[in-house]
PDB file of N, CA and C in Angstrom:
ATOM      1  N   UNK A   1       0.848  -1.167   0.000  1.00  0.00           N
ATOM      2  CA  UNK A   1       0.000   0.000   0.000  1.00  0.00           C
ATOM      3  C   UNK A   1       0.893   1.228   0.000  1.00  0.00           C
ATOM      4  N   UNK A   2       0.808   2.019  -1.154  1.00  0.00           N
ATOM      5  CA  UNK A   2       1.718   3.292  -1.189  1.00  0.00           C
ATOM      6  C   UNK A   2       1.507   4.749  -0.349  1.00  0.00           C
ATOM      7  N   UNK A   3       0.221   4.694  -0.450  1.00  0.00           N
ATOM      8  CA  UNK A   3      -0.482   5.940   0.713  1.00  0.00           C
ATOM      9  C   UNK A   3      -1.069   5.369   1.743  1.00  0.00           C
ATOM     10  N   UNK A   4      -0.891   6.068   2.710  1.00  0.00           N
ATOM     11  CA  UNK A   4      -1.259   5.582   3.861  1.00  0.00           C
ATOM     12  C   UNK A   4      -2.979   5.889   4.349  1.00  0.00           C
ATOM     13  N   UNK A   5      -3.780   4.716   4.856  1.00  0.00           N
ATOM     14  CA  UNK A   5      -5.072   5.151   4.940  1.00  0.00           C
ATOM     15  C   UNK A   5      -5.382   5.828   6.243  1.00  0.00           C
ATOM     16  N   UNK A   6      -6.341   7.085   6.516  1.00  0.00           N
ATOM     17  CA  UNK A   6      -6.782   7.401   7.373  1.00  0.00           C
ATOM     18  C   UNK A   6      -8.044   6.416   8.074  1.00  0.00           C
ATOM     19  N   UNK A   7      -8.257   6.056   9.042  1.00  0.00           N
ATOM     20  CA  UNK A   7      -9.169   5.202   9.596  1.00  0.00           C
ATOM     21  C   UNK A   7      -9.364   6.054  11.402  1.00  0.00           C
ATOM     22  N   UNK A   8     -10.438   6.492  11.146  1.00  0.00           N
ATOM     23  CA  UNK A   8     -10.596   7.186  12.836  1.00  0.00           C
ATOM     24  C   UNK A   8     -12.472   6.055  13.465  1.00  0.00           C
ATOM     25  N   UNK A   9     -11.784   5.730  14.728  1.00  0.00           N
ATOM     26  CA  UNK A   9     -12.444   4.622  15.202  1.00  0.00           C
ATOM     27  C   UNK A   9     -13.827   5.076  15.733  1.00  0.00           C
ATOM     28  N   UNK A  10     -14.995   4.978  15.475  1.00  0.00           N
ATOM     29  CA  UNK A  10     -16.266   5.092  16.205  1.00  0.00           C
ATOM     30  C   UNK A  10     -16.226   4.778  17.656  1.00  0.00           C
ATOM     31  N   UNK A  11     -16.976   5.605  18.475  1.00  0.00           N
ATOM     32  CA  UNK A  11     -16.377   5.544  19.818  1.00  0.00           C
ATOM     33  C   UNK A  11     -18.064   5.809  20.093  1.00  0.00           C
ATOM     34  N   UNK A  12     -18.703   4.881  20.769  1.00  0.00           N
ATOM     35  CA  UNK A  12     -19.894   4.504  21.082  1.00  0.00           C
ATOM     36  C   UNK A  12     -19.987   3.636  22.109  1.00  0.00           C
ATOM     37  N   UNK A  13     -20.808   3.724  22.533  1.00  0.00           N
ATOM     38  CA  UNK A  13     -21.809   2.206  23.628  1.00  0.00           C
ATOM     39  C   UNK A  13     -21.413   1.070  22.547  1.00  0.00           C
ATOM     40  N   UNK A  14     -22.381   1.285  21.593  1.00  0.00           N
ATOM     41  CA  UNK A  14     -22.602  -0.393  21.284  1.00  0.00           C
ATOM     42  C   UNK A  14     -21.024  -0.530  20.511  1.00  0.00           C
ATOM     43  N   UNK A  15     -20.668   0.165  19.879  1.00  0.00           N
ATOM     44  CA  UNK A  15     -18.659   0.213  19.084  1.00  0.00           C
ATOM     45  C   UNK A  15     -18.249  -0.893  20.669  1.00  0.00           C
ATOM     46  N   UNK A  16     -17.963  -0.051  21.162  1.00  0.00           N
ATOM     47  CA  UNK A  16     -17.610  -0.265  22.979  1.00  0.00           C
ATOM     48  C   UNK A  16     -18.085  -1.997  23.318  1.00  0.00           C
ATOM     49  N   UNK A  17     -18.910  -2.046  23.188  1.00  0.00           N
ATOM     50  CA  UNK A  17     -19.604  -3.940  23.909  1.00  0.00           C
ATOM     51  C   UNK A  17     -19.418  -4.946  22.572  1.00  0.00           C
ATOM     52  N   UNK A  18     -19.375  -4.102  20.793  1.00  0.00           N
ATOM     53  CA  UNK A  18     -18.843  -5.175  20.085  1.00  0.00           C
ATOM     54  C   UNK A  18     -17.421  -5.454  20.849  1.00  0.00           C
ATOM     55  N   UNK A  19     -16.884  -4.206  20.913  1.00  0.00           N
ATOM     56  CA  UNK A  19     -15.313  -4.760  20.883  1.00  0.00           C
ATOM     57  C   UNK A  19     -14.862  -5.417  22.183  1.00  0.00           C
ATOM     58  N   UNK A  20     -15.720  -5.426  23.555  1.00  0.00           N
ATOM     59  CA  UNK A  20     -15.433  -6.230  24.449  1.00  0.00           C
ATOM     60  C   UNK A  20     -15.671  -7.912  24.329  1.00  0.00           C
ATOM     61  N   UNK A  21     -17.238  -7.950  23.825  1.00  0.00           N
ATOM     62  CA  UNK A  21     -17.657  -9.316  23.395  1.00  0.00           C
ATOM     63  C   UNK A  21     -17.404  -9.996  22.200  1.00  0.00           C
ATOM     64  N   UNK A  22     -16.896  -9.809  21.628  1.00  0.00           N
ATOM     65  CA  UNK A  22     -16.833 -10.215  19.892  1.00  0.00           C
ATOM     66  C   UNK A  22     -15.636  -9.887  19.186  1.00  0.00           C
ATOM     67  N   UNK A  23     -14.899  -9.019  19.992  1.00  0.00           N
ATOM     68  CA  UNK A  23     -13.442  -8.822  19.093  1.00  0.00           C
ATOM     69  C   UNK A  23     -13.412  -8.037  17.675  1.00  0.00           C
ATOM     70  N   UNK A  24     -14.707  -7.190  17.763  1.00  0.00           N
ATOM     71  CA  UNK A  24     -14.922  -6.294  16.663  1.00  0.00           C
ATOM     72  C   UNK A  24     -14.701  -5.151  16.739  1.00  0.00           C
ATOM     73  N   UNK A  25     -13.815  -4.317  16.364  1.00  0.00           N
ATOM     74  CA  UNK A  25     -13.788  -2.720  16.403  1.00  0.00           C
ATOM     75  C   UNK A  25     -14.574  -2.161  15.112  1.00  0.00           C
ATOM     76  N   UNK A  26     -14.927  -0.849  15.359  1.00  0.00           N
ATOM     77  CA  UNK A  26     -15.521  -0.360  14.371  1.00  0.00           C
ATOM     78  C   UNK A  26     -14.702   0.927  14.174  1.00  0.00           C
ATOM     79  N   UNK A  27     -14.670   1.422  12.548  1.00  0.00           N
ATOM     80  CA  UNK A  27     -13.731   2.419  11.931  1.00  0.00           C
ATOM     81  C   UNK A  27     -14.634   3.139  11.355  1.00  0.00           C
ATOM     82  N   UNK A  28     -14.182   4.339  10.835  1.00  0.00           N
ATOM     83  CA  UNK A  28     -14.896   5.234   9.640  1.00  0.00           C
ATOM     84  C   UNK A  28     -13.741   5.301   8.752  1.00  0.00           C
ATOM     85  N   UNK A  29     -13.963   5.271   7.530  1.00  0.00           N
ATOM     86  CA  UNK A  29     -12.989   4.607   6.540  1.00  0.00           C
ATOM     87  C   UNK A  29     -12.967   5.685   5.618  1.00  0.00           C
ATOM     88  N   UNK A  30     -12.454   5.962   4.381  1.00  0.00           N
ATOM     89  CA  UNK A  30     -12.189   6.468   3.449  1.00  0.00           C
ATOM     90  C   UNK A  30     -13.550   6.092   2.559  1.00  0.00           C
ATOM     91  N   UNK A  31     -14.574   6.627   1.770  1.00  0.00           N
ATOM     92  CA  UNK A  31     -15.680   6.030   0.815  1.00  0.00           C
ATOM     93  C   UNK A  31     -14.968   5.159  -0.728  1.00  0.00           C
ATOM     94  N   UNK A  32     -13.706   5.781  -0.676  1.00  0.00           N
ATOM     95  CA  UNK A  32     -12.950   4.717  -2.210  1.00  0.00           C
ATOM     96  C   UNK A  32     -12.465   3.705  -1.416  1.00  0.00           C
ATOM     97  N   UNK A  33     -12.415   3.275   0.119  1.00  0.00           N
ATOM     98  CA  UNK A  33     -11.857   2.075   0.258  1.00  0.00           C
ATOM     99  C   UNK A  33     -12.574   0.824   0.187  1.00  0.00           C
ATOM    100  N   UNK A  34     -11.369  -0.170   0.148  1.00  0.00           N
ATOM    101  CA  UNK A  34     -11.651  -1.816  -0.227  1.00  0.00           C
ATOM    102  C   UNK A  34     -11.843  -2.669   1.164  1.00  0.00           C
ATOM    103  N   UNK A  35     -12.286  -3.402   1.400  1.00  0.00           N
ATOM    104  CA  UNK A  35     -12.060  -4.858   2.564  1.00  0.00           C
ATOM    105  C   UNK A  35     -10.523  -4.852   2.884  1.00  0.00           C
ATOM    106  N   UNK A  36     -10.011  -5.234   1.597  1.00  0.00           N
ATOM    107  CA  UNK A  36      -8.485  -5.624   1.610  1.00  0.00           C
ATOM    108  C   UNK A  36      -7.446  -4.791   2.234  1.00  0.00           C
ATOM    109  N   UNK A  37      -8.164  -3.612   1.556  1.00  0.00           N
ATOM    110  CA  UNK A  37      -6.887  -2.263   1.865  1.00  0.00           C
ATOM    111  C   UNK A  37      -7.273  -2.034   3.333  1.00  0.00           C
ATOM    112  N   UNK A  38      -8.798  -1.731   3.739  1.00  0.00           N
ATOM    113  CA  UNK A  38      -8.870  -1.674   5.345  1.00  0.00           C
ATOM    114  C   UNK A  38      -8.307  -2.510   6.441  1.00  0.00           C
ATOM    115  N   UNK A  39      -8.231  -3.856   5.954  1.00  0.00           N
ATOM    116  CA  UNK A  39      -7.918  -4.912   6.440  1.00  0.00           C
ATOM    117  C   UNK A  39      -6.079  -4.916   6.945  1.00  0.00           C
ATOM    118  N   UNK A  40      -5.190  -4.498   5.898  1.00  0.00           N
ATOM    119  CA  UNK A  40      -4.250  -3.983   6.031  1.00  0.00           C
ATOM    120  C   UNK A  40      -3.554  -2.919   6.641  1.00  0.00           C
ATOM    121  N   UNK A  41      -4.835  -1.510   6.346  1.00  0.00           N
ATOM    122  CA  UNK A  41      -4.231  -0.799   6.657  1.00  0.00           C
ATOM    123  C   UNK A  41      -4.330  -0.703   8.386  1.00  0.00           C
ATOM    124  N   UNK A  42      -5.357  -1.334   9.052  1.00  0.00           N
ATOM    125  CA  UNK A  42      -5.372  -1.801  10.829  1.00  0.00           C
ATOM    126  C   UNK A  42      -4.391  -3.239  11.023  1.00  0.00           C
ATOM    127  N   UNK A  43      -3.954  -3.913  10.515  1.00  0.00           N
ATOM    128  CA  UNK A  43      -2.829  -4.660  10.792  1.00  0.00           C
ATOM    129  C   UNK A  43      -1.342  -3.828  10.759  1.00  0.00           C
ATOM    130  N   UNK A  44      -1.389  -2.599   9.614  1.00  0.00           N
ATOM    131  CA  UNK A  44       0.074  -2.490   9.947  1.00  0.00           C
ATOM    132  C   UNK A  44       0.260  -1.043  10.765  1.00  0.00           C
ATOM    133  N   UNK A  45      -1.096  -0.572  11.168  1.00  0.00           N
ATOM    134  CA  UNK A  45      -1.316   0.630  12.188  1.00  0.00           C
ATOM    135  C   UNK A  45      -0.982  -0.364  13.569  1.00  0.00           C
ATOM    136  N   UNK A  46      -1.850  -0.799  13.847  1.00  0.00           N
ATOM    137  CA  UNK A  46      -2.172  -1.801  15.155  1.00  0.00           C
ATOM    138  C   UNK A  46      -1.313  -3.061  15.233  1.00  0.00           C
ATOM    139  N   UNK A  47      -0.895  -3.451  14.560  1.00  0.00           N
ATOM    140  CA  UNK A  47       0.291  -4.547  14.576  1.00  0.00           C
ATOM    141  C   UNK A  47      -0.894  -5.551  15.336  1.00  0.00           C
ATOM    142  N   UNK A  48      -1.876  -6.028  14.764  1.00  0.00           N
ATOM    143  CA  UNK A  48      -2.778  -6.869  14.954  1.00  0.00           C
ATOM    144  C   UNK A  48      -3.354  -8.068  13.718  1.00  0.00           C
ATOM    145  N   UNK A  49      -3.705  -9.073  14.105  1.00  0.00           N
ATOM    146  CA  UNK A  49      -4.011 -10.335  13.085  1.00  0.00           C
ATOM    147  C   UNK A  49      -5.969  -9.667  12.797  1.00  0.00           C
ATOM    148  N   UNK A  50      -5.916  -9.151  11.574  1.00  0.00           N
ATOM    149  CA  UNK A  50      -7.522  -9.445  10.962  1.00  0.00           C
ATOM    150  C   UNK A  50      -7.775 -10.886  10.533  1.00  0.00           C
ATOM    151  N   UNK A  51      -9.471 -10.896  10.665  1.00  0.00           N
ATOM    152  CA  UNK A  51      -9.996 -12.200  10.570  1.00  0.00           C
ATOM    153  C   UNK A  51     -11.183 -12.102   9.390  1.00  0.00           C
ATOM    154  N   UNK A  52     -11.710 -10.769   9.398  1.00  0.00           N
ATOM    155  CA  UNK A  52     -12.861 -10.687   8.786  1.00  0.00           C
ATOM    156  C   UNK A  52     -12.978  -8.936   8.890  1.00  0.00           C
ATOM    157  N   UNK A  53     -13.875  -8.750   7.380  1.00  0.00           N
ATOM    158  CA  UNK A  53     -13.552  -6.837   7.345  1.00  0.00           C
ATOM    159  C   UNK A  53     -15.299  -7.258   6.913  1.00  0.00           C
ATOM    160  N   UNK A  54     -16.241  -6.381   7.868  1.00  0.00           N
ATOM    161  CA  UNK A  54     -17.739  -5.960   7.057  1.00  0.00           C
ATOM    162  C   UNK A  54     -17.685  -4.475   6.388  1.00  0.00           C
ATOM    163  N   UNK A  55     -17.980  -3.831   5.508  1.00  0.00           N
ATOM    164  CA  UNK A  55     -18.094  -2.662   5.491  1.00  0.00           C
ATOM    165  C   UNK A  55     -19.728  -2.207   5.167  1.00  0.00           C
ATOM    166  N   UNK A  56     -19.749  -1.069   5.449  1.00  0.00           N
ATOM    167  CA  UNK A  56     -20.863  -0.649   5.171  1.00  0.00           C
ATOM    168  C   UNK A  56     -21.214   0.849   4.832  1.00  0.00           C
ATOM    169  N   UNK A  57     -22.196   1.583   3.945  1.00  0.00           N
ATOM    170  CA  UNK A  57     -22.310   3.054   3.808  1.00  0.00           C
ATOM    171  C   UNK A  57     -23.440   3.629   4.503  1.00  0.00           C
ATOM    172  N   UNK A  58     -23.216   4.297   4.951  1.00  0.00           N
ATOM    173  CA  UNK A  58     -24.381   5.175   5.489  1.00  0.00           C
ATOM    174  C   UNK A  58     -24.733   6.677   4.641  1.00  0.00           C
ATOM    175  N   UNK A  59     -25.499   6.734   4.048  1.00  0.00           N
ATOM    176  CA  UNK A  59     -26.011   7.667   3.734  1.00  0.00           C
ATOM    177  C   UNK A  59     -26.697   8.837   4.557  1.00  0.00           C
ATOM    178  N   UNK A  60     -26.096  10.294   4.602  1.00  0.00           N
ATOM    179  CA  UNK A  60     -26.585  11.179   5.181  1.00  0.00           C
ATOM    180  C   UNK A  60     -27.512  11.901   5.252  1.00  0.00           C
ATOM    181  N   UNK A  61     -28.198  12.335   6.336  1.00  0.00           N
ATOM    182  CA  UNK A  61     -29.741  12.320   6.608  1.00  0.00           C
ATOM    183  C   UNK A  61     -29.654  14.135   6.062  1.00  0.00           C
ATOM    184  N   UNK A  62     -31.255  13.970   5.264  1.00  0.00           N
ATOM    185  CA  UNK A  62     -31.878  15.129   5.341  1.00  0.00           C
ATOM    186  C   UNK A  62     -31.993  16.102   6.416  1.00  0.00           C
ATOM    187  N   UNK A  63     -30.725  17.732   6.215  1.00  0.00           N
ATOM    188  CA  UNK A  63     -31.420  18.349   7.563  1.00  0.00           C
ATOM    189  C   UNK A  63     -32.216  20.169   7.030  1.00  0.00           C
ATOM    190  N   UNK A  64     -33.260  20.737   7.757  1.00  0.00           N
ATOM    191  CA  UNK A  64     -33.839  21.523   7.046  1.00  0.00           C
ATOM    192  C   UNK A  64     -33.538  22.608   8.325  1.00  0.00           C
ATOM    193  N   UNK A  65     -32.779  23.769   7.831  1.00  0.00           N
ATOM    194  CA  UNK A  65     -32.350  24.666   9.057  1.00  0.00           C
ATOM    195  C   UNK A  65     -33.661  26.206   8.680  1.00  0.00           C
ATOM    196  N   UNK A  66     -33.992  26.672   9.669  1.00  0.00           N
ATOM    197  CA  UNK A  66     -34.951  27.429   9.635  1.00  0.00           C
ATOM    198  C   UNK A  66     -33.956  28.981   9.823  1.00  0.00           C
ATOM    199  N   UNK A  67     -34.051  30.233   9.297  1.00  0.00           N
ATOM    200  CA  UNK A  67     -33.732  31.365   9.639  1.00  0.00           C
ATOM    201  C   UNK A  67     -34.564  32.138   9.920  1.00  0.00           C
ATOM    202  N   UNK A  68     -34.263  33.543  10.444  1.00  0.00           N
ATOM    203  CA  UNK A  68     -34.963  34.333  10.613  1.00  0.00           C
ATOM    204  C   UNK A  68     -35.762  35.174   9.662  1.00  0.00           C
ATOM    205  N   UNK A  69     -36.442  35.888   9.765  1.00  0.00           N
ATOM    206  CA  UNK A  69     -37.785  36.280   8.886  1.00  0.00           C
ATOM    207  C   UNK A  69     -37.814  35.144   7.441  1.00  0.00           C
ATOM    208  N   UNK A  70     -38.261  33.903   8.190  1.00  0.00           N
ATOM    209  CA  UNK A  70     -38.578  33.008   7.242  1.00  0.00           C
ATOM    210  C   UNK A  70     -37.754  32.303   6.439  1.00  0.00           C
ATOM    211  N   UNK A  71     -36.370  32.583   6.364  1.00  0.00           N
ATOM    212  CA  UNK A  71     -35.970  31.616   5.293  1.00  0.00           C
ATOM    213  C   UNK A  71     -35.461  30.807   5.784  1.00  0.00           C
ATOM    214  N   UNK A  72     -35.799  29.594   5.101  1.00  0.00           N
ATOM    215  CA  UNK A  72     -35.378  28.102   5.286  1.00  0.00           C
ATOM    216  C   UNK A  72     -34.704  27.579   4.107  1.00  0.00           C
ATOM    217  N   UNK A  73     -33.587  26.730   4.423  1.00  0.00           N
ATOM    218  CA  UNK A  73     -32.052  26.110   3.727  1.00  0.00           C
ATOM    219  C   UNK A  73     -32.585  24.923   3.680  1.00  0.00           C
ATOM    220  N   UNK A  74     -32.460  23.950   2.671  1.00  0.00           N
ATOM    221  CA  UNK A  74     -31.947  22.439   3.053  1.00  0.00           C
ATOM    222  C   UNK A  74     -30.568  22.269   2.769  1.00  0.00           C
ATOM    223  N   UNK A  75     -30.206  21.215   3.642  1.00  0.00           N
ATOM    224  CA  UNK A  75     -28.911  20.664   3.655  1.00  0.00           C
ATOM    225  C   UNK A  75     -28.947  19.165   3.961  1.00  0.00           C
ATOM    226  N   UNK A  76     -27.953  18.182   4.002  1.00  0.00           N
ATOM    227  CA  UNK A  76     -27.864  17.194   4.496  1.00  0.00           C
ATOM    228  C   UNK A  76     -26.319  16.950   5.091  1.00  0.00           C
ATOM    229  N   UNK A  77     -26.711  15.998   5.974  1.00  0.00           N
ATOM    230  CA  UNK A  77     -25.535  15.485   6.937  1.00  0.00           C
ATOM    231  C   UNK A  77     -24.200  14.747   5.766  1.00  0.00           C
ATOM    232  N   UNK A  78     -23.250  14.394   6.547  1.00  0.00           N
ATOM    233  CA  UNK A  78     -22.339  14.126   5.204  1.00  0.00           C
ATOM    234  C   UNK A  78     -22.623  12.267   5.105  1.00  0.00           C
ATOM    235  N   UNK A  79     -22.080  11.716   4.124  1.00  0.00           N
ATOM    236  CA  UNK A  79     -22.273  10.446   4.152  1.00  0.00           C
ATOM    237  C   UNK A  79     -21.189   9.726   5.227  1.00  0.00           C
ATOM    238  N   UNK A  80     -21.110   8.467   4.949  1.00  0.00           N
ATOM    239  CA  UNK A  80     -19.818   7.933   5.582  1.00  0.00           C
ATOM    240  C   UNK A  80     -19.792   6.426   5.538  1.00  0.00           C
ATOM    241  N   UNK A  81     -18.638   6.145   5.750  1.00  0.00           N
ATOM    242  CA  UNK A  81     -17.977   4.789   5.193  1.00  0.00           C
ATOM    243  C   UNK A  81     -18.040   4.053   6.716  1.00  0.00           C
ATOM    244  N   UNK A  82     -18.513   2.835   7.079  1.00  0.00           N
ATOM    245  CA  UNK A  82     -17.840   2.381   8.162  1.00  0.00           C
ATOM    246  C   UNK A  82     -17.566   0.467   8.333  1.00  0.00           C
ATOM    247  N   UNK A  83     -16.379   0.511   8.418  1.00  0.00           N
ATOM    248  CA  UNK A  83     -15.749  -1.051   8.614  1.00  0.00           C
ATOM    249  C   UNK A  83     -15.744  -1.417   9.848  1.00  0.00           C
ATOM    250  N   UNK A  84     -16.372  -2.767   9.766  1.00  0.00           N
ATOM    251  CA  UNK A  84     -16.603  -3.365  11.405  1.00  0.00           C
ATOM    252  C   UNK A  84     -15.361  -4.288  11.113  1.00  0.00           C
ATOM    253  N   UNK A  85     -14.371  -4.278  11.663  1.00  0.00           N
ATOM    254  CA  UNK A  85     -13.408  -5.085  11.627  1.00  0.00           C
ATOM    255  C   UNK A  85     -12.809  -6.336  12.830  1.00  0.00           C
ATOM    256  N   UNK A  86     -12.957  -7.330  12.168  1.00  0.00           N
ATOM    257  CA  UNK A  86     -13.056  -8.358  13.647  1.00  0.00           C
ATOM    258  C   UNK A  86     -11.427  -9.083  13.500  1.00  0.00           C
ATOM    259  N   UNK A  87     -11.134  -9.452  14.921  1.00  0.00           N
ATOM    260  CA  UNK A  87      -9.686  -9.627  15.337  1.00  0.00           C
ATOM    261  C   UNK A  87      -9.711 -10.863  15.345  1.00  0.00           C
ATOM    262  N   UNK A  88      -8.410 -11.434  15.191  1.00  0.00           N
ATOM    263  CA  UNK A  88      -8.012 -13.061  15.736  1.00  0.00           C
ATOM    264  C   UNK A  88      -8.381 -12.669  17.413  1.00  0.00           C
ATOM    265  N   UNK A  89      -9.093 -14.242  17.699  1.00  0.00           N
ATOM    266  CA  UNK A  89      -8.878 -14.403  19.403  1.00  0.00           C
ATOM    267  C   UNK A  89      -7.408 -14.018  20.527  1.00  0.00           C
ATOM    268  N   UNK A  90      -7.676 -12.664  21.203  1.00  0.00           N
ATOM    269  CA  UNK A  90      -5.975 -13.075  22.074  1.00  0.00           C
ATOM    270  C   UNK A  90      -5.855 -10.999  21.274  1.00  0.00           C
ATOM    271  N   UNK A  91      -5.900 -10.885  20.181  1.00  0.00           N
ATOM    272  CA  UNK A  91      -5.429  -9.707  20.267  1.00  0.00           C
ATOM    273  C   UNK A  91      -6.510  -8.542  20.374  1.00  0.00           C
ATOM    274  N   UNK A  92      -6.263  -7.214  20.698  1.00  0.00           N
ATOM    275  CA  UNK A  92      -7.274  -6.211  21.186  1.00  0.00           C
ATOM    276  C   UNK A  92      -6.087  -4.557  20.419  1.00  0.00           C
ATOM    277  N   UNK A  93      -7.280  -3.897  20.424  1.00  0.00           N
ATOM    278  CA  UNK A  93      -6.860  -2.653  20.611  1.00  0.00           C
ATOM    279  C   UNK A  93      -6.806  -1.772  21.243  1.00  0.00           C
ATOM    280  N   UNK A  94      -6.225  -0.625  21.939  1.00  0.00           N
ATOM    281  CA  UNK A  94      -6.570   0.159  23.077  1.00  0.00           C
ATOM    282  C   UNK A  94      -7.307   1.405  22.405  1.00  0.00           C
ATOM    283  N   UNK A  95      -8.491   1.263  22.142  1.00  0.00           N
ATOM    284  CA  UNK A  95      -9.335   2.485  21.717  1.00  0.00           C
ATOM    285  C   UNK A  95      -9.999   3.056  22.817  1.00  0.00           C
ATOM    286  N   UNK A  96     -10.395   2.045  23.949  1.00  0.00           N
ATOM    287  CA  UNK A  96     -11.088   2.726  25.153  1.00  0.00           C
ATOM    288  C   UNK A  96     -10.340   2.559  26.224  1.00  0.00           C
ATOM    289  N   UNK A  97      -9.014   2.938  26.502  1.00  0.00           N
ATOM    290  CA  UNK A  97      -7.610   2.649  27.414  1.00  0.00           C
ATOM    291  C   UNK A  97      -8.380   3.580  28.941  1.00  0.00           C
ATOM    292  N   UNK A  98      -9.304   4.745  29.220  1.00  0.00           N
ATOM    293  CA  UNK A  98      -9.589   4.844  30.172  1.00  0.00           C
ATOM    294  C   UNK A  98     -10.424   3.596  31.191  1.00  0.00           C
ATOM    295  N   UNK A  99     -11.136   3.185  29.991  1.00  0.00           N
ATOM    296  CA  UNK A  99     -12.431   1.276  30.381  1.00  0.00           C
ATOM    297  C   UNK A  99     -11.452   0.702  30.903  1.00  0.00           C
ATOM    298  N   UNK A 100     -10.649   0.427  30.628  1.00  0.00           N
ATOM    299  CA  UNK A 100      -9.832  -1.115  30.935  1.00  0.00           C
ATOM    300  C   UNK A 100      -8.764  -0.515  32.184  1.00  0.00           C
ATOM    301  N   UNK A 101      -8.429   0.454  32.186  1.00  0.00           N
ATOM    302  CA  UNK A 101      -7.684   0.789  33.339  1.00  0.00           C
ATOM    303  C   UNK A 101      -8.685   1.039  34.921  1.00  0.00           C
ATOM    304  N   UNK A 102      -9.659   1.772  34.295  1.00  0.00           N
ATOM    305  CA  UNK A 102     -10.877   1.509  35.579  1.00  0.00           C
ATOM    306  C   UNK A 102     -11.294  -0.330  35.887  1.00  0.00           C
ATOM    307  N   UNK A 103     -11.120  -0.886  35.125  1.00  0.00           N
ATOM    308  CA  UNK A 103     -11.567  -1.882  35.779  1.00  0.00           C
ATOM    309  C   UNK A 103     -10.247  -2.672  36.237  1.00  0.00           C
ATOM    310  N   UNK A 104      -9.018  -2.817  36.292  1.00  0.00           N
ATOM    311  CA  UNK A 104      -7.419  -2.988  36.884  1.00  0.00           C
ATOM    312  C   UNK A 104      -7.300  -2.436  38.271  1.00  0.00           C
ATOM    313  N   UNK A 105      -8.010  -1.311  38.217  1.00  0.00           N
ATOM    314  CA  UNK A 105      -8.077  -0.887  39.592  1.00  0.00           C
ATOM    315  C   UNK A 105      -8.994  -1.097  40.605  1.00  0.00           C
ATOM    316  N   UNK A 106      -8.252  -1.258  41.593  1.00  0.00           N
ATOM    317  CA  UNK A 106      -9.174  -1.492  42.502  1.00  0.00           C
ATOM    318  C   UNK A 106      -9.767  -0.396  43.179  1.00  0.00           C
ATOM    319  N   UNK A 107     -11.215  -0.718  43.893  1.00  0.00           N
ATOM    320  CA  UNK A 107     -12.256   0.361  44.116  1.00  0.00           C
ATOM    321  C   UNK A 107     -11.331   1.213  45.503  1.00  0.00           C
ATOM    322  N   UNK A 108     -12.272   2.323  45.469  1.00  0.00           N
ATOM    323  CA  UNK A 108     -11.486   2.859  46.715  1.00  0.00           C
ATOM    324  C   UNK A 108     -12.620   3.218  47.341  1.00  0.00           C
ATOM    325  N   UNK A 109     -12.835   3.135  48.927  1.00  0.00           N
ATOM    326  CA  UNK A 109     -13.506   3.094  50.022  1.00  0.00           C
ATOM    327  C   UNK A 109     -13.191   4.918  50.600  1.00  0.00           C
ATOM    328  N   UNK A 110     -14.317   5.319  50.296  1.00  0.00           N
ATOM    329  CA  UNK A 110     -14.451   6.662  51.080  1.00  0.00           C
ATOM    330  C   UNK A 110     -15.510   6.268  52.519  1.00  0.00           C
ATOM    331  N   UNK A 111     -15.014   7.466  53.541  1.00  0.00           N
ATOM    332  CA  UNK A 111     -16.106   7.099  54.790  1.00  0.00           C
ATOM    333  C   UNK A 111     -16.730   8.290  54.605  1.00  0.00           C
ATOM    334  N   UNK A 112     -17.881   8.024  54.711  1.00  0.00           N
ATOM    335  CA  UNK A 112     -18.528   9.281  54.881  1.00  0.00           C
ATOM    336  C   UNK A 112     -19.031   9.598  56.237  1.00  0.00           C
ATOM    337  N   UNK A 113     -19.038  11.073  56.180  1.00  0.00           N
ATOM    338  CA  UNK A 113     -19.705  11.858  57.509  1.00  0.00           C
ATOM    339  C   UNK A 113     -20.724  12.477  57.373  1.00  0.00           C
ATOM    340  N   UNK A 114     -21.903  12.071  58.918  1.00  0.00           N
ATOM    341  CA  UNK A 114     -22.966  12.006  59.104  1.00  0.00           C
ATOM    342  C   UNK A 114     -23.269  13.267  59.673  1.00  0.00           C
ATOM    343  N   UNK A 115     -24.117  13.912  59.402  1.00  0.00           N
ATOM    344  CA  UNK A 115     -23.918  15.560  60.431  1.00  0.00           C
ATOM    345  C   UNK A 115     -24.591  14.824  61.226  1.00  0.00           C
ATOM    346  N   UNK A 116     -24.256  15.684  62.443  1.00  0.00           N
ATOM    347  CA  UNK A 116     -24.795  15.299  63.422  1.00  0.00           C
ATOM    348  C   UNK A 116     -25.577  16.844  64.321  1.00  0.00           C
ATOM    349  N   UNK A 117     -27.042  16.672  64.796  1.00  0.00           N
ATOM    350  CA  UNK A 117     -27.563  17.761  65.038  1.00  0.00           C
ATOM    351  C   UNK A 117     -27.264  17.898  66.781  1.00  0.00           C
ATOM    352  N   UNK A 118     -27.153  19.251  67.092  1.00  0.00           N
ATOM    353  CA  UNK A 118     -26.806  19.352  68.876  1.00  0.00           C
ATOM    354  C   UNK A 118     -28.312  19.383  68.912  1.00  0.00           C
ATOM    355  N   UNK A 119     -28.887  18.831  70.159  1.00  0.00           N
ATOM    356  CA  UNK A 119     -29.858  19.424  70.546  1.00  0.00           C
ATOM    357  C   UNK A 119     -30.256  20.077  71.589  1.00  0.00           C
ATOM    358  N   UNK A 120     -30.940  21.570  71.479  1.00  0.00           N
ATOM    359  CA  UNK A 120     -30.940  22.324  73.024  1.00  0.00           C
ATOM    360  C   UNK A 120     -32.037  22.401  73.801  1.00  0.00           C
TER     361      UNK A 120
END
């Protein structure tokens, strides 16, 4: 691969519980890219074994912005490319490195204080 691909990772809830349960990260990709080339280009970013590349397009939603004394624009959201990319068993990526360090640690025990009322 002569140019190097940009790939910036979806950072979500459900992104988040594929990639804990299933070994799937999810990307937003380039719209001219391939399976192959994505597939590559997160093995030699991540120094990780691919197993399987889904891709998919999303088409961007109708948005209708309202102005003042009446005039109204349409526009739409932009499109976008996104590869669910699944790992050999054993390897991971650190996309959510705050998750995994909260759970390494252990909890910490605060005491709390009770007011206490005088009575006269």
């Amino acid at each position: 691969m002569s140019t190097t691909m940009i790939i910036r990772p979806r950072v979500s809830e459900k992104a988040y519980n594929m990639s804990q349960e299933n070994h799937v990260y999810v990307f937003e990709v380039p719209k001219d890219s391939s399976k192959q080339s994505v597939a590559s280009a997160v093995s030699e970013q991540f120094k990780v074994t691919v197993t399987n590349v889904n891709v998919t397009n999303i088409k961007g939603k109708a948005k209708k912005t309202y102005r003042k004394r009446g005039g109204r624009t349409a526009g739409s959201t932009n499109d976008i490319k996104k590869a669910y990319v699944t790992l050999k068993e054993g390897d991971s990526i650190a996309i959510f490195p705050k998750e995994d360090e909260k759970k390494d640690a252990k909890p910490v025990e605060t005491k709390s204080k009770k007011a206490t009322r005088s009575s006269k």
